[in-house]
N, C-alpha and C. Protein backbone atom coordinates (compact mmCIF):
# COMPACT_ATOMS: atom_id res chain seq x y z
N UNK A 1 34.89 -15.96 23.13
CA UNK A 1 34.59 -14.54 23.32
C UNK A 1 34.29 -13.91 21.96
N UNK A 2 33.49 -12.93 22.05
CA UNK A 2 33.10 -12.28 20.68
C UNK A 2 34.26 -11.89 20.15
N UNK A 3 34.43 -12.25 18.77
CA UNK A 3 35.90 -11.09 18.10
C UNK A 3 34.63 -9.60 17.14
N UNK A 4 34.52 -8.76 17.81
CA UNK A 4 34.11 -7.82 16.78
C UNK A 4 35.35 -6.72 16.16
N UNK A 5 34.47 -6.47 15.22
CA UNK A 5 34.89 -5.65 13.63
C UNK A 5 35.53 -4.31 14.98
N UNK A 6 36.51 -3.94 14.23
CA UNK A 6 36.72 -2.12 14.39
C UNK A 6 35.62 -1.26 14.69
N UNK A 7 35.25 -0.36 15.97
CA UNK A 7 34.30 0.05 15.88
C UNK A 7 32.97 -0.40 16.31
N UNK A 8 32.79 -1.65 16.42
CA UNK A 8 31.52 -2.40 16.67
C UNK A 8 31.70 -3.16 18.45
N UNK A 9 30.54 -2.82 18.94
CA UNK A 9 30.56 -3.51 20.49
C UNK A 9 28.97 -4.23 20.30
N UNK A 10 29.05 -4.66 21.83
CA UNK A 10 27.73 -5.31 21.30
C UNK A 10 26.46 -4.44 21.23
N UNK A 11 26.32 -3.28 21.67
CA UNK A 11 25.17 -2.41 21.63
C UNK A 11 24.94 -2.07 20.07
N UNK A 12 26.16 -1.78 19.39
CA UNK A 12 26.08 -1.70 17.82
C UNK A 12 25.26 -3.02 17.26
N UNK A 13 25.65 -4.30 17.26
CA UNK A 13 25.66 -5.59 16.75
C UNK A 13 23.90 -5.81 17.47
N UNK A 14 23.86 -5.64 19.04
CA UNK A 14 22.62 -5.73 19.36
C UNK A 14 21.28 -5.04 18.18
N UNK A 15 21.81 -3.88 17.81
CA UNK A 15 20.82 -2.92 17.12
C UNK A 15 20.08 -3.94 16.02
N UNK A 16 20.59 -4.50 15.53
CA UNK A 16 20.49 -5.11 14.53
C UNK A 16 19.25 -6.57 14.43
N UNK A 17 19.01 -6.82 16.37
CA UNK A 17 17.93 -7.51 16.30
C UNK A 17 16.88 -6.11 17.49
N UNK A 18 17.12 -5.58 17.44
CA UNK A 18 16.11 -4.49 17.98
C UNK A 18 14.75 -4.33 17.86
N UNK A 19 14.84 -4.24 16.50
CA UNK A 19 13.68 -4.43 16.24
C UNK A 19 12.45 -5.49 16.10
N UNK A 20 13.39 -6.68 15.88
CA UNK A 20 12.20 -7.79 16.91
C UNK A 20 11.55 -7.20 18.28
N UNK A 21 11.82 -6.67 18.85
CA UNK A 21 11.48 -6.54 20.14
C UNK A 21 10.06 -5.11 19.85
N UNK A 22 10.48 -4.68 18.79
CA UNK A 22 9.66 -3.22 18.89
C UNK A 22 8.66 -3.26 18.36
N UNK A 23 8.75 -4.15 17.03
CA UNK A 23 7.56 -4.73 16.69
C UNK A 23 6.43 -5.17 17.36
N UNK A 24 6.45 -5.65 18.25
CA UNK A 24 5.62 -5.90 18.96
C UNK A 24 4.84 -5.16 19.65
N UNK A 25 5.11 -3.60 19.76
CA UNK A 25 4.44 -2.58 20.24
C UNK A 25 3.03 -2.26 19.12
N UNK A 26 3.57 -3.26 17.76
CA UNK A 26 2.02 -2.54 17.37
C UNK A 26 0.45 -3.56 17.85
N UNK A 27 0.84 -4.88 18.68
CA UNK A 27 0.15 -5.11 19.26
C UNK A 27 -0.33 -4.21 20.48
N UNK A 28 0.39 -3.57 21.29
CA UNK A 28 -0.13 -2.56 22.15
C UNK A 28 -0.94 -1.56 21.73
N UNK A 29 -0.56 -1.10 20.35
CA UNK A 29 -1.75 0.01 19.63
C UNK A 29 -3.18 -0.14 19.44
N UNK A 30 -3.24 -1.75 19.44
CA UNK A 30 -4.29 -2.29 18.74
C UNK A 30 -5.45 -2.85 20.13
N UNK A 31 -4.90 -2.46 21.26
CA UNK A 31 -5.22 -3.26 22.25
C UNK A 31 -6.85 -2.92 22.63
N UNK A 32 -7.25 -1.67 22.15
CA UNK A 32 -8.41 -1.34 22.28
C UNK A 32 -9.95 -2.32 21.95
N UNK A 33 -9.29 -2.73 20.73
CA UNK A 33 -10.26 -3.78 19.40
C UNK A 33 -10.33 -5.38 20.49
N UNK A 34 -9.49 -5.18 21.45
CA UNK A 34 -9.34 -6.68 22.00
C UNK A 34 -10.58 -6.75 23.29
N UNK A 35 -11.18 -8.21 23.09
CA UNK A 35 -12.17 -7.93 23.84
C UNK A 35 -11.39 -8.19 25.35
N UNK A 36 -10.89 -8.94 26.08
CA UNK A 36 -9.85 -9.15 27.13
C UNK A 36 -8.86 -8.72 26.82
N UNK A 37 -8.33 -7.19 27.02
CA UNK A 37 -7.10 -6.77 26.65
C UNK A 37 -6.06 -7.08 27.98
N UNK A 38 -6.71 -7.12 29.25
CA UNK A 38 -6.16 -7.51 30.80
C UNK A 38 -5.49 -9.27 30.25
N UNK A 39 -5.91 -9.77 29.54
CA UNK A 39 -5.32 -11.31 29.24
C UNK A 39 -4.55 -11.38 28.16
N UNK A 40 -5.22 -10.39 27.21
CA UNK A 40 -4.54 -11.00 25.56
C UNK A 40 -3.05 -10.27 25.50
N UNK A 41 -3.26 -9.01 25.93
CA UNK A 41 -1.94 -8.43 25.96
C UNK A 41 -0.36 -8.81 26.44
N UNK A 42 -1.02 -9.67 28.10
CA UNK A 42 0.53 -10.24 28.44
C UNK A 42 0.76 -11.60 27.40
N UNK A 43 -0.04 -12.41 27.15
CA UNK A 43 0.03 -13.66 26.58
C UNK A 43 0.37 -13.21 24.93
N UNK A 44 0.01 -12.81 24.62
CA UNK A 44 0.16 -11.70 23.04
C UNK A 44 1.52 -11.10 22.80
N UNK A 45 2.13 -10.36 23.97
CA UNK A 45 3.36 -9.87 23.95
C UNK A 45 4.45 -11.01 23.94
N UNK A 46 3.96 -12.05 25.17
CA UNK A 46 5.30 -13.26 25.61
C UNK A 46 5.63 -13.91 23.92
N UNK A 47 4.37 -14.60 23.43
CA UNK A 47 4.39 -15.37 21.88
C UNK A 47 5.15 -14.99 21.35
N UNK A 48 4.79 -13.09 20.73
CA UNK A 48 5.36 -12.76 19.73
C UNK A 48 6.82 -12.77 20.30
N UNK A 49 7.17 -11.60 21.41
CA UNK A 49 8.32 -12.61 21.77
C UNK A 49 9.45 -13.33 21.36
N UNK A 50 9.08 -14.34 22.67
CA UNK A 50 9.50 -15.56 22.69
C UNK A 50 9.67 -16.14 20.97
N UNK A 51 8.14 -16.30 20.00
CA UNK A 51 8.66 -16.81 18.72
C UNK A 51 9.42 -15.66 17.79
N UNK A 52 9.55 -14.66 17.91
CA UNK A 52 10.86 -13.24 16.97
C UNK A 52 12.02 -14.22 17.58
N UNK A 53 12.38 -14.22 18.93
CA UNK A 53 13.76 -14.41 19.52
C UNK A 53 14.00 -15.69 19.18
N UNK A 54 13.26 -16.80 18.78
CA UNK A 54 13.48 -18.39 18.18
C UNK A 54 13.73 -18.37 16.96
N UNK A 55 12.76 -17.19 16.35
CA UNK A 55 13.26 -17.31 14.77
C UNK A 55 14.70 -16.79 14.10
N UNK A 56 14.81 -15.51 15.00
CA UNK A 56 16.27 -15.02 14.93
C UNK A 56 17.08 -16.00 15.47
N UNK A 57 17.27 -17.19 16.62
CA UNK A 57 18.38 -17.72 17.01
C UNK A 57 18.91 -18.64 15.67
N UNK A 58 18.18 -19.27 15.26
CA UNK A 58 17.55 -20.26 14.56
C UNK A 58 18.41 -19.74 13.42
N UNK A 59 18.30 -18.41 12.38
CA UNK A 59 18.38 -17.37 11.46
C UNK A 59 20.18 -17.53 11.75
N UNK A 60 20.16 -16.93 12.91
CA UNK A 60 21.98 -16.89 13.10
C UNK A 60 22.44 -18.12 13.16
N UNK A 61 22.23 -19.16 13.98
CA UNK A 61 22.77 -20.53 13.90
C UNK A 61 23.18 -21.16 12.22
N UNK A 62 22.10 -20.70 12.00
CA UNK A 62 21.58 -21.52 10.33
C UNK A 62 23.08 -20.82 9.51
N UNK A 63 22.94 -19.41 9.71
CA UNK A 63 23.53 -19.19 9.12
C UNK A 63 25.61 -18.50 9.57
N UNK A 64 25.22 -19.03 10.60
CA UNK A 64 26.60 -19.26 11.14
C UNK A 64 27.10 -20.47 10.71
N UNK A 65 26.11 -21.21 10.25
CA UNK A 65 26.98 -22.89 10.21
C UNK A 65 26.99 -23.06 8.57
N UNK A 66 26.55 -22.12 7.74
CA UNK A 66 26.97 -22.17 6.20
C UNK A 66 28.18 -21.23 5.87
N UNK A 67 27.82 -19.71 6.03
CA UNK A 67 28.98 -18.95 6.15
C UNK A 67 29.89 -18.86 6.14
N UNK A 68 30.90 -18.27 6.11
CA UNK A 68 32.08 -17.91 6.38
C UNK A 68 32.20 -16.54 7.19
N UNK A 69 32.89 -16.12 8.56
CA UNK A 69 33.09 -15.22 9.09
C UNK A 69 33.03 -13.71 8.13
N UNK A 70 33.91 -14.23 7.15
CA UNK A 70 34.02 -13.00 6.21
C UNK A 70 32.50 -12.50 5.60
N UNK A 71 32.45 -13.77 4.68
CA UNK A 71 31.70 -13.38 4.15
C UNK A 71 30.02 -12.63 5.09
N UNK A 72 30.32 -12.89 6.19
CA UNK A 72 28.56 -12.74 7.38
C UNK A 72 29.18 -11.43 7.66
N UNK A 73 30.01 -10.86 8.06
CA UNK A 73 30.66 -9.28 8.03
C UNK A 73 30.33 -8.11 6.64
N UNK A 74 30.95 -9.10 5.84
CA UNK A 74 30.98 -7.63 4.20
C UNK A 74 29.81 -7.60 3.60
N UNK A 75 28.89 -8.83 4.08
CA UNK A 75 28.05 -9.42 2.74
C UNK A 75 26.71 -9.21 3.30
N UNK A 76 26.21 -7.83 2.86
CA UNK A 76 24.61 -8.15 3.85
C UNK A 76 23.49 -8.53 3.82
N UNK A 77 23.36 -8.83 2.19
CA UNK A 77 22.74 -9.72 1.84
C UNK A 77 22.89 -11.19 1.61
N UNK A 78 23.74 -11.45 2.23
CA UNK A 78 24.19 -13.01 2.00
C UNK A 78 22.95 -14.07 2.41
N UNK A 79 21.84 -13.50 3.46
CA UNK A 79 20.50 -14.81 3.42
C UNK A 79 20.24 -14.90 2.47
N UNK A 80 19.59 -13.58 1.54
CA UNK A 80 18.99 -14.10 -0.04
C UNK A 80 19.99 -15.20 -0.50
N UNK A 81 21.12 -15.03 -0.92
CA UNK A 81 21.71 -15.60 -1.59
C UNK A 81 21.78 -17.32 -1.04
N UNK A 82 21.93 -17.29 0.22
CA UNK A 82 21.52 -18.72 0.67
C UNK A 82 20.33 -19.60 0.79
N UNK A 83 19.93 -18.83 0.50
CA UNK A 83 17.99 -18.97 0.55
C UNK A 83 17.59 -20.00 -1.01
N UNK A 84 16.73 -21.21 -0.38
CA UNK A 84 16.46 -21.66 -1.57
C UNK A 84 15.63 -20.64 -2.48
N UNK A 85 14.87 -19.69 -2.54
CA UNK A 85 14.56 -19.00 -3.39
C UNK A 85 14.66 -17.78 -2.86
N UNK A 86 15.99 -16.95 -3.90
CA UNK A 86 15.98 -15.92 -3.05
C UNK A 86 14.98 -14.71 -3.06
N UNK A 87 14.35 -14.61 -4.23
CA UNK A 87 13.42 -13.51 -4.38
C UNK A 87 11.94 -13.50 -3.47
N UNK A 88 11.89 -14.97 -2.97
CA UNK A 88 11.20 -14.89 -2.12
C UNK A 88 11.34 -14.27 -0.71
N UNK A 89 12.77 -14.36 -0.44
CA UNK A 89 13.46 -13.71 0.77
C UNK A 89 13.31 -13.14 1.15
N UNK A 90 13.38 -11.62 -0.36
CA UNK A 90 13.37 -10.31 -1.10
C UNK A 90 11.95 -9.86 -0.41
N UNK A 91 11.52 -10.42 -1.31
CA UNK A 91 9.90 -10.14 -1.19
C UNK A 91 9.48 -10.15 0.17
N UNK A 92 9.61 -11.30 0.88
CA UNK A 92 9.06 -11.28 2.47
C UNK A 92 10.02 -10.27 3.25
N UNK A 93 11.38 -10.34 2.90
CA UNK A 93 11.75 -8.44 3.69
C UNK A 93 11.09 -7.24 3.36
N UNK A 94 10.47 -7.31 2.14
CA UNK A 94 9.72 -6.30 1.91
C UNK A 94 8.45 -5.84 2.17
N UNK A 95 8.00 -6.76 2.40
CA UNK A 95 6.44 -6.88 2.98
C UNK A 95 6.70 -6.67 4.70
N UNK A 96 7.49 -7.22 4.90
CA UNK A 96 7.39 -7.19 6.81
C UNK A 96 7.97 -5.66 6.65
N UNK A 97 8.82 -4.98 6.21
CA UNK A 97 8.98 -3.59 6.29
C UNK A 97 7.97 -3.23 5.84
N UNK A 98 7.24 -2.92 4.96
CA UNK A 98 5.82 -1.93 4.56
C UNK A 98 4.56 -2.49 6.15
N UNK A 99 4.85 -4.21 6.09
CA UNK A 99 4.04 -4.54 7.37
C UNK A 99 3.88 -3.22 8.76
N UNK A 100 5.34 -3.22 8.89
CA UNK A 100 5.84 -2.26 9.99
C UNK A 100 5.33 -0.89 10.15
N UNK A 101 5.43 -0.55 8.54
CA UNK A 101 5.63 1.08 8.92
C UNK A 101 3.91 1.41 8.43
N UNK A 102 2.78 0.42 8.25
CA UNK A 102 2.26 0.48 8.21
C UNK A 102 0.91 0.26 10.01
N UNK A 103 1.74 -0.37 10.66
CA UNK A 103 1.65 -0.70 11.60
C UNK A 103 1.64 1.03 12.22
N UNK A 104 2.74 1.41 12.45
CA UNK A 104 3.18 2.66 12.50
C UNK A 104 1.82 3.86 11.92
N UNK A 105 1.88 3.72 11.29
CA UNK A 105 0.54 4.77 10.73
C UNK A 105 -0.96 4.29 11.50
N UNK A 106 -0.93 2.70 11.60
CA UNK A 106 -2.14 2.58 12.34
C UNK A 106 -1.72 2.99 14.09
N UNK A 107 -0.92 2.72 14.65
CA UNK A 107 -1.34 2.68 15.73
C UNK A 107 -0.54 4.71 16.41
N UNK A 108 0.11 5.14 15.27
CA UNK A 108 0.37 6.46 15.98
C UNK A 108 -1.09 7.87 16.05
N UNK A 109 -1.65 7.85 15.79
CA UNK A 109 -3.10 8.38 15.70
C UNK A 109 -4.02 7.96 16.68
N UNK A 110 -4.14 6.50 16.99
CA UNK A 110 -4.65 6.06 18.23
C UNK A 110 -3.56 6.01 19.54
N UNK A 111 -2.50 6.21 19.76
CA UNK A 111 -2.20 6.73 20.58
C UNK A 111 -1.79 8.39 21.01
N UNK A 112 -2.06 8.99 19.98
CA UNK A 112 -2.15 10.84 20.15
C UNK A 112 -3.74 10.63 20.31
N UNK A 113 -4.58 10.25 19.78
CA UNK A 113 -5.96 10.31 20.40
C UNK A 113 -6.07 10.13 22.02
N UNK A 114 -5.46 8.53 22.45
CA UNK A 114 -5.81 8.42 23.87
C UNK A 114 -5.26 9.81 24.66
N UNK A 115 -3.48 10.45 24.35
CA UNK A 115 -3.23 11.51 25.03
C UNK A 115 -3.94 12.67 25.00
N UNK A 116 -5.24 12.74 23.64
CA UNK A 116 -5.78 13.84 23.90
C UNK A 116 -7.04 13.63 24.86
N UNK A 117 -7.32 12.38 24.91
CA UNK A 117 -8.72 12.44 25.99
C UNK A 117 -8.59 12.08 27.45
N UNK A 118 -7.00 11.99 27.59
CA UNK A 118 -6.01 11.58 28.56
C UNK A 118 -6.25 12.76 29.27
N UNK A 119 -5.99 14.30 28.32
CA UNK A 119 -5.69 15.27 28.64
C UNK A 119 -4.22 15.93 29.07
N UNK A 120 -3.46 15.00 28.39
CA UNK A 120 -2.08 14.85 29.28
C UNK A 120 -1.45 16.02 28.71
N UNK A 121 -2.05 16.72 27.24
CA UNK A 121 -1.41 18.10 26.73
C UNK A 121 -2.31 18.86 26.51
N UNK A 122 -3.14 19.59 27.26
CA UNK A 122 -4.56 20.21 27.01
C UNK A 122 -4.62 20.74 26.01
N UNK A 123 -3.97 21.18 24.93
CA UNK A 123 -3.89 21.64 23.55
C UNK A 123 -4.69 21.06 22.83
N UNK A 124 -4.17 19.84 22.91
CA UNK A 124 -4.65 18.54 21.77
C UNK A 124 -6.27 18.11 22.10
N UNK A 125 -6.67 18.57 23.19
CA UNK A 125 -7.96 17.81 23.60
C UNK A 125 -8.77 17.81 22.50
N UNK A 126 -9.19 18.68 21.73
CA UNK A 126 -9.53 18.50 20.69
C UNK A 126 -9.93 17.18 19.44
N UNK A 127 -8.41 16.56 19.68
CA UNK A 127 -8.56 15.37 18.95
C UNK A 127 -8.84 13.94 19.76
N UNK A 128 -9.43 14.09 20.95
CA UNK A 128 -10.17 13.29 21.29
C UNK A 128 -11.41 12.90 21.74
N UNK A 129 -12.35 13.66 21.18
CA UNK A 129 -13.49 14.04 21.15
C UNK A 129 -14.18 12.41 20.66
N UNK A 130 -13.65 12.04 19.47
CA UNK A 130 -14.39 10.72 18.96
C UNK A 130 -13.23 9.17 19.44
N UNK A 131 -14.15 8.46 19.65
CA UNK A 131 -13.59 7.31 20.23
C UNK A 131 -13.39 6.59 18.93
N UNK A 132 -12.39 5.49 18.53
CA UNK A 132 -13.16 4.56 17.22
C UNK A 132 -12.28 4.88 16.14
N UNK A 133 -11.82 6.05 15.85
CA UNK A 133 -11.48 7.06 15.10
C UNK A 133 -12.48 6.87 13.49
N UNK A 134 -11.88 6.57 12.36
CA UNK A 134 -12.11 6.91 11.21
C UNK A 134 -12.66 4.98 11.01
N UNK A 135 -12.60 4.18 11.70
CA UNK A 135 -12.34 2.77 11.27
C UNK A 135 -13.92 2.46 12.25
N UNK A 136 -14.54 3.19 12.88
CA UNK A 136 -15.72 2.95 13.48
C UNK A 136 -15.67 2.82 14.70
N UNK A 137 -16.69 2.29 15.43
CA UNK A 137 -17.08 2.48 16.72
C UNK A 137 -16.33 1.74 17.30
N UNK A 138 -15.63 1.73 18.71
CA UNK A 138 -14.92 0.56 19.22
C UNK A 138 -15.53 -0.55 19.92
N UNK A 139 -14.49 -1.34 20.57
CA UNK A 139 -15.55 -2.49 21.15
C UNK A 139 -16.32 -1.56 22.70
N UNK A 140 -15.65 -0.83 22.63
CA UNK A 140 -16.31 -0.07 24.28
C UNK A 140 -17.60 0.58 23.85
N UNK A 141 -17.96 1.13 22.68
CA UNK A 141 -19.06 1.60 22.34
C UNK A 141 -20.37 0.55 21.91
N UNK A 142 -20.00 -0.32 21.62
CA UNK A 142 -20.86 -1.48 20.84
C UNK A 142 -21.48 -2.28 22.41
């Protein structure tokens, strides 16, 4: 049975792989550019997926079986430190975060566009006047 920390259940502890799962919404942003979005999208979503949730099992195993209880609790950087090179670690957490929130900037603009030509807040209609946005014509126009 799980022993958790003071304070911690599993919805806390869950949070912590969450975002595997959300990531994957910036494939939904992008779904426009796809020429079979009816195919690529379910098969596109399962991958990413299915391979986030292998790489994380994989991530905890690995590092459940070097660890020490203690130290996987206090220590939150303890992968770098196990990592044959840790600055590489460093570096690839840092890039998949800028990855993200860059993700984020692309796909929040194309989805306030679709709600404005949606019409779903008649205010906004305005900003959906052009299809494509700033990055060019889409595949529906071509």
């Amino acid at each position: 049975m799980p022993d958790y920390s003071p304070g911690e259940n599993f919805f806390t502890v869950f949070g912590v792989f969450f975002p595997a799962a959300t990531g994957v919404m910036a494939g939904f942003n992008m779904s426009s550019d796809l020429q079979r979005p009816e195919h690529n999208i379910p098969v596109g979503t399962l991958a990413a997926v299915f391979t986030s949730w292998f790489l994380y099992l994989v991530f905890v195993f690995l590092l459940g079986a070097i660890c020490t209880r203690e130290v996987l609790r206090d220590d939150f950087l303890i992968a770098e430190k196990v990592s044959l090179v840790g600055f590489l670690f460093l570096l690839g957490l840092y890039v998949s975060s800028l990855a993200s929130c860059m993700g984020s900037l692309y796909g929040a603009p194309r989805i306030l566009q679709c709600i404005a030509q949606e019409r779903v807040i008649p205010a906004l209609a305005f900003l959906g006047h052009r299809v494509g946005g700033w990055l060019g014509p889409s595949t529906r126009e071509i």
